[in-house]
Protein backbone atom coordinates (compact mmCIF):
# COMPACT_ATOMS: atom_id res chain seq x y z
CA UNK A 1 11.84 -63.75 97.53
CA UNK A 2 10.99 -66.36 94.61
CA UNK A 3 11.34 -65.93 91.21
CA UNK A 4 7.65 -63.61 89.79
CA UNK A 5 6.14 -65.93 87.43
CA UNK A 6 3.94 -65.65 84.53
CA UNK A 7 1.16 -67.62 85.14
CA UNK A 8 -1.14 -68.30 81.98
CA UNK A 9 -4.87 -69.65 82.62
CA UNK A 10 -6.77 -70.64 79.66
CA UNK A 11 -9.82 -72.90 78.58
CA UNK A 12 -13.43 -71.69 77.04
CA UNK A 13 -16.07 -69.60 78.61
CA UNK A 14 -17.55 -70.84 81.64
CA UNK A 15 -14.59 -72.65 82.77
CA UNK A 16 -13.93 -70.82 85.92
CA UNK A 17 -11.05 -68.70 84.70
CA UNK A 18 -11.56 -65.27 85.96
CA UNK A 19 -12.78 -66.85 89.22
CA UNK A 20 -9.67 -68.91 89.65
CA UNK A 21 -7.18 -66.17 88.37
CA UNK A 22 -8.67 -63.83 91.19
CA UNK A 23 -8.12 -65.95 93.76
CA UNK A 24 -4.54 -67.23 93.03
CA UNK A 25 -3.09 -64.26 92.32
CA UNK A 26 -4.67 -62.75 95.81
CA UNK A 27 -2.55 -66.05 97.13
CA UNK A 28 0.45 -65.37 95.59
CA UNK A 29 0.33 -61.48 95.69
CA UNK A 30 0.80 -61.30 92.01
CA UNK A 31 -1.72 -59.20 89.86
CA UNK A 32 -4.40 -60.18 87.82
CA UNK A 33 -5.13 -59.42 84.30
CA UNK A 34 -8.22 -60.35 82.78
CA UNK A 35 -7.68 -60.07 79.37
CA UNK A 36 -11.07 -61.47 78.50
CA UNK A 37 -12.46 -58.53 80.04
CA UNK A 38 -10.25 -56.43 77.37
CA UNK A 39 -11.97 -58.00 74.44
CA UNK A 40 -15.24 -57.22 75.90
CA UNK A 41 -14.35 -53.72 76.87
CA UNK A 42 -13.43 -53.46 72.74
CA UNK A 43 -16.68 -55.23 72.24
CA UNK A 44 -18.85 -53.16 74.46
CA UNK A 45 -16.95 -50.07 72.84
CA UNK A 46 -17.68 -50.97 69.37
CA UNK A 47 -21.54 -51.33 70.27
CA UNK A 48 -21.06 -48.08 72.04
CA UNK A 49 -19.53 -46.24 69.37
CA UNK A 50 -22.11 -47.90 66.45
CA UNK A 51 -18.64 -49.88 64.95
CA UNK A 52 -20.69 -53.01 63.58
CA UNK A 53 -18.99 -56.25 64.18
CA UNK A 54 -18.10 -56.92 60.57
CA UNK A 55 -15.91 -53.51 59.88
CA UNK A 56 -12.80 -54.39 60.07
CA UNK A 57 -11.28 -51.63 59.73
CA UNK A 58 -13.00 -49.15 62.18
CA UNK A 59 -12.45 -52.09 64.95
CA UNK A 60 -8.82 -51.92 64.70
CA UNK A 61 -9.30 -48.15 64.68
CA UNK A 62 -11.05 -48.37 67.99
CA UNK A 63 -9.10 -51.16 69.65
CA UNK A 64 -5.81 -49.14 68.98
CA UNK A 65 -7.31 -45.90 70.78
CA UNK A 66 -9.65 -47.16 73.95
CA UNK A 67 -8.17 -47.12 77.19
CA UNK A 68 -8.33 -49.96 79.04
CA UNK A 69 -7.37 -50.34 82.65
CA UNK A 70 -7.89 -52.21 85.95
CA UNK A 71 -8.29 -51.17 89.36
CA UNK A 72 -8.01 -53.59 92.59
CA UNK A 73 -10.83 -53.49 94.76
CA UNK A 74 -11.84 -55.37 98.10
CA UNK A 75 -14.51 -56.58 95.45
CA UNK A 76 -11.84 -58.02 93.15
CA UNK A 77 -10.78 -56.01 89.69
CA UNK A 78 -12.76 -53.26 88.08
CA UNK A 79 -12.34 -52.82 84.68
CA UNK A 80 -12.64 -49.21 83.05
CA UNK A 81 -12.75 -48.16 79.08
CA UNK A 82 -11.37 -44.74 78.98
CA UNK A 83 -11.53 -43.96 82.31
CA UNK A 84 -15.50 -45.15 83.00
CA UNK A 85 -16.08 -48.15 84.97
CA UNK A 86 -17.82 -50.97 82.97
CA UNK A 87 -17.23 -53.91 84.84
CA UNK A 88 -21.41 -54.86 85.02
CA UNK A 89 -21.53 -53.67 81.40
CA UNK A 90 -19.10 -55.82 79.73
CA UNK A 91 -20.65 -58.89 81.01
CA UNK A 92 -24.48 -59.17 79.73
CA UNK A 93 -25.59 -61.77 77.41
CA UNK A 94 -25.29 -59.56 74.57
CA UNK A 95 -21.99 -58.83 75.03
CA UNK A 96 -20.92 -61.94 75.59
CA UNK A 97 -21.99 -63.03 71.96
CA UNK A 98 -20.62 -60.08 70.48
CA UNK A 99 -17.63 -60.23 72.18
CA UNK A 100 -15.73 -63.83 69.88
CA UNK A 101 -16.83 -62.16 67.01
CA UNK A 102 -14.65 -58.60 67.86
CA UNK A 103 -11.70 -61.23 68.99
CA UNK A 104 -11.25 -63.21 66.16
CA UNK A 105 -10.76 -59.55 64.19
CA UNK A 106 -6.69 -60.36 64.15
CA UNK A 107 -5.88 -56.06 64.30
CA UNK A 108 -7.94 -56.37 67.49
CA UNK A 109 -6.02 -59.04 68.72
CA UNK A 110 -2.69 -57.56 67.93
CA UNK A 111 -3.61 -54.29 69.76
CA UNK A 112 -4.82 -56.64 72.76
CA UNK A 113 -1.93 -59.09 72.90
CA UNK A 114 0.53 -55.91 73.07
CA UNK A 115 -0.74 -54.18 75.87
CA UNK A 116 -1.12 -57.74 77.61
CA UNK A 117 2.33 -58.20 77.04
CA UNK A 118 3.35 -54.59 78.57
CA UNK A 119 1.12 -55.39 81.54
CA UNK A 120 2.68 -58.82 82.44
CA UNK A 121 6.21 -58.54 81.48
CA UNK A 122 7.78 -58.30 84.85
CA UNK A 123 6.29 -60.74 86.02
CA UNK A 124 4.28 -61.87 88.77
CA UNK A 125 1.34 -61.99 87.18
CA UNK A 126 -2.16 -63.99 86.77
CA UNK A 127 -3.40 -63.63 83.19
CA UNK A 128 -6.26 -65.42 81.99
CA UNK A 129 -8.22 -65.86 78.36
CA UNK A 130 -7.96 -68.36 75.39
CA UNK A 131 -4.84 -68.05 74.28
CA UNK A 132 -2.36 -66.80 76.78
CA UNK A 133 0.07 -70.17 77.18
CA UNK A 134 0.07 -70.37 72.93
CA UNK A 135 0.07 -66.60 71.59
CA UNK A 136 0.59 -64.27 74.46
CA UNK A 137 2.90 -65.74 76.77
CA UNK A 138 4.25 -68.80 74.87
CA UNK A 139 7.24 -69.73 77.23
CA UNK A 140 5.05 -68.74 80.60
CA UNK A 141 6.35 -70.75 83.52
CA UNK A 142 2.88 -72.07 84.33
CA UNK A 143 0.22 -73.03 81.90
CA UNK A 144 -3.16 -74.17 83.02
CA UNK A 145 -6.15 -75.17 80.92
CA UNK A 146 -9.19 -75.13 82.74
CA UNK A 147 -12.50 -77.22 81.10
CA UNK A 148 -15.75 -78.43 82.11
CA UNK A 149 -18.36 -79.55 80.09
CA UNK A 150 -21.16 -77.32 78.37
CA UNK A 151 -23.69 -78.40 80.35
CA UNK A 152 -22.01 -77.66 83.52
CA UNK A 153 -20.49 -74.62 82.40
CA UNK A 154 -24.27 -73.03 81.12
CA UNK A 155 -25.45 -73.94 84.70
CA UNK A 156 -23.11 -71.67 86.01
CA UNK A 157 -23.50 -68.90 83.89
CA UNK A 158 -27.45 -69.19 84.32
CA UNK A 159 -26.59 -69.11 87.78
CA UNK A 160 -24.20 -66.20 88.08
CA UNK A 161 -26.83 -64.19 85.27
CA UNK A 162 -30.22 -65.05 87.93
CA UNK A 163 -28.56 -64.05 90.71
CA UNK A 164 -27.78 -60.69 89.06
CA UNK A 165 -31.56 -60.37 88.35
CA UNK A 166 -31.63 -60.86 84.98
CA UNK A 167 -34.28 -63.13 83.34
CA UNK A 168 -32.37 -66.06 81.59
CA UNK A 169 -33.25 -69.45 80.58
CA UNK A 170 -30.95 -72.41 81.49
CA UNK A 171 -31.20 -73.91 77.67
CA UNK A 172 -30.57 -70.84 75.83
CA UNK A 173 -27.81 -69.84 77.96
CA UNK A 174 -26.07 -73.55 77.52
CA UNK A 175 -26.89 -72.76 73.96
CA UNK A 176 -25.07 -69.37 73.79
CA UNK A 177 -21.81 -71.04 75.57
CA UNK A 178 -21.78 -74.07 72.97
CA UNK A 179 -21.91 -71.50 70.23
CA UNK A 180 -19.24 -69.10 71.96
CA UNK A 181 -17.02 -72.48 71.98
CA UNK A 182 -17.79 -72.96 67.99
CA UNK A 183 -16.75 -69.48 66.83
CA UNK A 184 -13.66 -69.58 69.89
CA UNK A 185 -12.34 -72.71 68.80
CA UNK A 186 -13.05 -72.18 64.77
CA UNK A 187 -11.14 -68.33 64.29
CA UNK A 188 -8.84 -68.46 61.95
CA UNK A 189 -6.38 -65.97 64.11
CA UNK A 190 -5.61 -67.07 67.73
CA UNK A 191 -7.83 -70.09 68.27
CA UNK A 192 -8.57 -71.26 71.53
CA UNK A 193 -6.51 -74.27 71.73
CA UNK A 194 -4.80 -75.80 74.75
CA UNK A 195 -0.68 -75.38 74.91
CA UNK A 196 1.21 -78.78 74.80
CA UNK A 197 3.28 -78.16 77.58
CA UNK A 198 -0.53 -77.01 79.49
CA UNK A 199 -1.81 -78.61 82.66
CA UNK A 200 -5.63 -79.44 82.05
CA UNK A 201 -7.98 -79.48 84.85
CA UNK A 202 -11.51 -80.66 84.32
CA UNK A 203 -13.20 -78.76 86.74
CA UNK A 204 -16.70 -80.16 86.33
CA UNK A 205 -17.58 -81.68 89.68
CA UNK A 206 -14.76 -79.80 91.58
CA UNK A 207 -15.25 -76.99 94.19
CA UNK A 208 -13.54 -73.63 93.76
CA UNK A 209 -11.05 -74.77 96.46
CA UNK A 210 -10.20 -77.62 94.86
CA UNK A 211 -9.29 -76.47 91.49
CA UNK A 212 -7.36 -73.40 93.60
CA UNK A 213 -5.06 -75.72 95.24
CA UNK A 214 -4.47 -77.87 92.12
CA UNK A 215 -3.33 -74.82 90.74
CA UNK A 216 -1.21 -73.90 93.37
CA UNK A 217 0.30 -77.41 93.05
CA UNK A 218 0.95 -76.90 89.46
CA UNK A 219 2.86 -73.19 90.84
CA UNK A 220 4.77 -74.63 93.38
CA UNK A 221 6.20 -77.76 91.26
CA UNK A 222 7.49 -74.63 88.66
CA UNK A 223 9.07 -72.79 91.38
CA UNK A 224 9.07 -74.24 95.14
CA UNK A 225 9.24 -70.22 96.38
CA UNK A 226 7.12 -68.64 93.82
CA UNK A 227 4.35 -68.21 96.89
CA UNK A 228 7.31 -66.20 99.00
CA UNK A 229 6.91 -62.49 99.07
């Protein structure tokens, strides 16, 4: 049996990160945290709970007391806040504007980075968000930054939204994921910044596939057994 790595996926919304983190740690038989999905459970909490985006205070109140957890399914992860499953909740527009404005709260990071830190320090892990190779994880064995460009990454969120039923419009939602980049990459705490030491992959263009075996390159160059179980 190979070494377990830490394996740390990061780039900006729309970039195929939860996706990709699914489906290489079902390769490698490592788990998958989505630690996105635990700054949207804190978001949809806070909206939940009437905690207004600005108060400080009662958000690092609340991200120090909700549960979060995740549960493997056939389906891929679900994703509970104290105990409920929110996994369709968590991921409407609305929450997906509020959500960089709970993250960039630095208590609320602090609360999340810790229990991300419990859940992948043994190793053997998939984790995937903005800053997992530079605050999280900074001496991970593999580092990936995924990209694409706005236009291509709206398309796929209008995409994912529409076949969910929801009524979107391509422009707004290319829009919403240029201004999620502006207040991701402009934070004062934790900005979403690619790791030197990161492998970037411009997935515009590429198939799921593709990008899935790049990654797998990237593994197997870190550790030529990692994929052993």
């Amino acid at each position: 049996m190979g070494k377990r790595l830490i394996i740390a996926i990061d780039g900006p919304s729309g970039a195929g990160k939860s996706t990709l983190s699914k489906r290489v740690a079902r390769t490698l038989g490592y788990i998958n945290i989505d630690t996105g999905a635990m700054y949207r459970t804190v978001a949809l909490a806070a909206t939940r709970s009437g905690v207004i985006p600005g108060d400080m205070a009662q958000l690092a109140a609340l991200s120090r007391t909700v549960r979060i957890s995740f549960e493997p399914t056939t389906d891929g992860e679900r994703v509970f806040l104290n105990g409920k499953d929110v996994s369709a909740a968590i991921r409407t527009p609305e929450i997906s504007l509020l959500t960089p404005q709970v993250a960039a709260v630095p208590a609320v990071r602090e609360a999340m980075v810790e229990l991300q830190r419990k859940m992948g320090e043994a190793g053997g892990v998939v984790l995937e968000g903005r800053d997992i190779g530079t605050v999280v994880f900074p001496a991970a064995e593999v580092k990936i930054f995924l990209i694409a460009t706005a236009a291509e990454r709206g398309r796929r969120r209008f995409e994912e939204l529409k076949a969910k039923g929801e009524t979107v419009d391509l422009e707004q939602t290319v829009a919403d994921i240029e201004e999620r980049d502006r207040l991701d990459t402009t934070r004062s705490h934790s900005p979403l910044v690619q790791a030197p030491d990161a492998v970037e992959i411009d997935t515009t263009g590429l198939t799921i596939d593709q990008v899935h075996d790049r990654i797998l390159q990237v593994v197997q160059s870190r550790s030529g057994s990692a994929g052993e179980q």
